[in-house]
Protein backbone atom coordinates (compact mmCIF):
# COMPACT_ATOMS: atom_id res chain seq x y z
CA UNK A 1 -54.51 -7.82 96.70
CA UNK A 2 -54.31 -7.09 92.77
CA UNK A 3 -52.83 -4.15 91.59
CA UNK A 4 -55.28 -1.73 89.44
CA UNK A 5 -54.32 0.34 86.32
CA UNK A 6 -53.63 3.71 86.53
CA UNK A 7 -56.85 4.90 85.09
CA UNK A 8 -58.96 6.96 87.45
CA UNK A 9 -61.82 4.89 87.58
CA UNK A 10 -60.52 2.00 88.18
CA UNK A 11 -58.78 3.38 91.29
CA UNK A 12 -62.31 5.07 92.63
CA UNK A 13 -63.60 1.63 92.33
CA UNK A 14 -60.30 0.02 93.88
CA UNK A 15 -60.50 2.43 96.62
CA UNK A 16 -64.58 1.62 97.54
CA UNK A 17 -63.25 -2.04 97.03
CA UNK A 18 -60.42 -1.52 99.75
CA UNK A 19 -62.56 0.21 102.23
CA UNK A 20 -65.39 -2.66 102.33
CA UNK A 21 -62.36 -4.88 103.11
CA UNK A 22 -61.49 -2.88 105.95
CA UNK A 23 -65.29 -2.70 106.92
CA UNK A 24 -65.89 -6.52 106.56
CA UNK A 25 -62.67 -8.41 107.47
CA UNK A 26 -61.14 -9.68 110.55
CA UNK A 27 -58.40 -10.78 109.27
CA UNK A 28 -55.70 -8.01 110.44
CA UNK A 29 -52.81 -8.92 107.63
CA UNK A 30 -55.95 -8.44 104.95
CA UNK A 31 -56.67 -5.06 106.68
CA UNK A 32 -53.09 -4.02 106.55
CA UNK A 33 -52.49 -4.83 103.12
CA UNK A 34 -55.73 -2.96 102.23
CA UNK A 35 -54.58 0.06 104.61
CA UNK A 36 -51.23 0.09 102.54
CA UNK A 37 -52.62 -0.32 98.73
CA UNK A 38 -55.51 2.34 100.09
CA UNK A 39 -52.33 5.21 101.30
CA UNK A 40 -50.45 4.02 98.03
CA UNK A 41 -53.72 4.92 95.75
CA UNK A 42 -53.50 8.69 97.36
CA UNK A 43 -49.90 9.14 96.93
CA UNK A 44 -50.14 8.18 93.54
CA UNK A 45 -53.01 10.76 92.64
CA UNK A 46 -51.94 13.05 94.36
CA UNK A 47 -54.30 13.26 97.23
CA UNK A 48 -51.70 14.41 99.69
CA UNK A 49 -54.10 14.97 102.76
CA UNK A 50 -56.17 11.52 102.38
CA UNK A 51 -52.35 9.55 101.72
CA UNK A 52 -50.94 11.12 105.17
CA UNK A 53 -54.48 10.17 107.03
CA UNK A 54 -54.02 6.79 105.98
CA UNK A 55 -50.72 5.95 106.26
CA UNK A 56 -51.15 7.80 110.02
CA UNK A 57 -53.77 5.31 110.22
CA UNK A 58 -51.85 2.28 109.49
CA UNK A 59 -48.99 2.82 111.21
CA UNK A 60 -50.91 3.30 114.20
CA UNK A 61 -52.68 0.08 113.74
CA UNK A 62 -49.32 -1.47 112.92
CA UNK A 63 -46.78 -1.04 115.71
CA UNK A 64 -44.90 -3.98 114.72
CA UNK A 65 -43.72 -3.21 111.70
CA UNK A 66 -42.86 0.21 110.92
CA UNK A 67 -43.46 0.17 106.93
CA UNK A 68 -40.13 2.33 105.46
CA UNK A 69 -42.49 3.26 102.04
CA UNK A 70 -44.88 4.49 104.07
CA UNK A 71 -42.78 6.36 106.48
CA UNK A 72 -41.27 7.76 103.59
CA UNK A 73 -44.23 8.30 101.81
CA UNK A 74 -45.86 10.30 104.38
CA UNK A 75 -42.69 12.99 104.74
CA UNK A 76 -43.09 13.30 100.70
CA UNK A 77 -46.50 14.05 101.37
CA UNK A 78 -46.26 16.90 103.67
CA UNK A 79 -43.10 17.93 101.43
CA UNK A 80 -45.83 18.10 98.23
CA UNK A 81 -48.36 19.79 100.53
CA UNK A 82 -45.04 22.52 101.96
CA UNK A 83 -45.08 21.39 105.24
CA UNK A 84 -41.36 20.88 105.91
CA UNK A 85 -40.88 21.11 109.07
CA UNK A 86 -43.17 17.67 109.40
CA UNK A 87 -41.40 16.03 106.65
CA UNK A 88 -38.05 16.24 108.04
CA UNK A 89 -39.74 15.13 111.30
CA UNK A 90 -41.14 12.36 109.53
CA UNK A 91 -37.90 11.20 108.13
CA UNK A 92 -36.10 11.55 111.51
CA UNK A 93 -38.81 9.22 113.20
């Protein structure tokens, strides 16, 4: 999947994009790379609460592969948000 700039726009637009993957493909390595560029869109924002509720997502959908960026992104996220106790949780799972 192509990376967007960092305008705002175009990551609205990338995220609508992403989700009608998810809502239209079968093929499950499409919907995990969509899953990941979708949680890496709301870290980058800032959208704490939307970036843990997807990466939670994928890594329940993925149980293979436990994604270390994502992992880590998710304790960051509930570090931004002053959650600590789940971050350090997070980081210890």
């Amino acid at each position: 999947l192509e990376y967007c700039p960092s305008s705002k726009s175009c990551q609205e637009t990338e995220i609508v994009f992403l989700q009608y993957i998810l809502a239209n493909t079968t093929d499950p390595d499409k919907t995990i790379q969509a899953m990941k560029r979708i949680s890496e869109v709301y870290f980058e924002r800032g959208y704490y609460p939307q970036a843990i509720e997807s990466i939670n997502l994928l890594l329940s959908k993925d149980t293979e592969n436990v994604f270390l960026e994502q992992r880590l992104q998710l304790a960051k996220s509930y570090f931004y948000l002053r959650n600590l106790y789940q971050a350090e949780i997070e980081l210890n799972t």
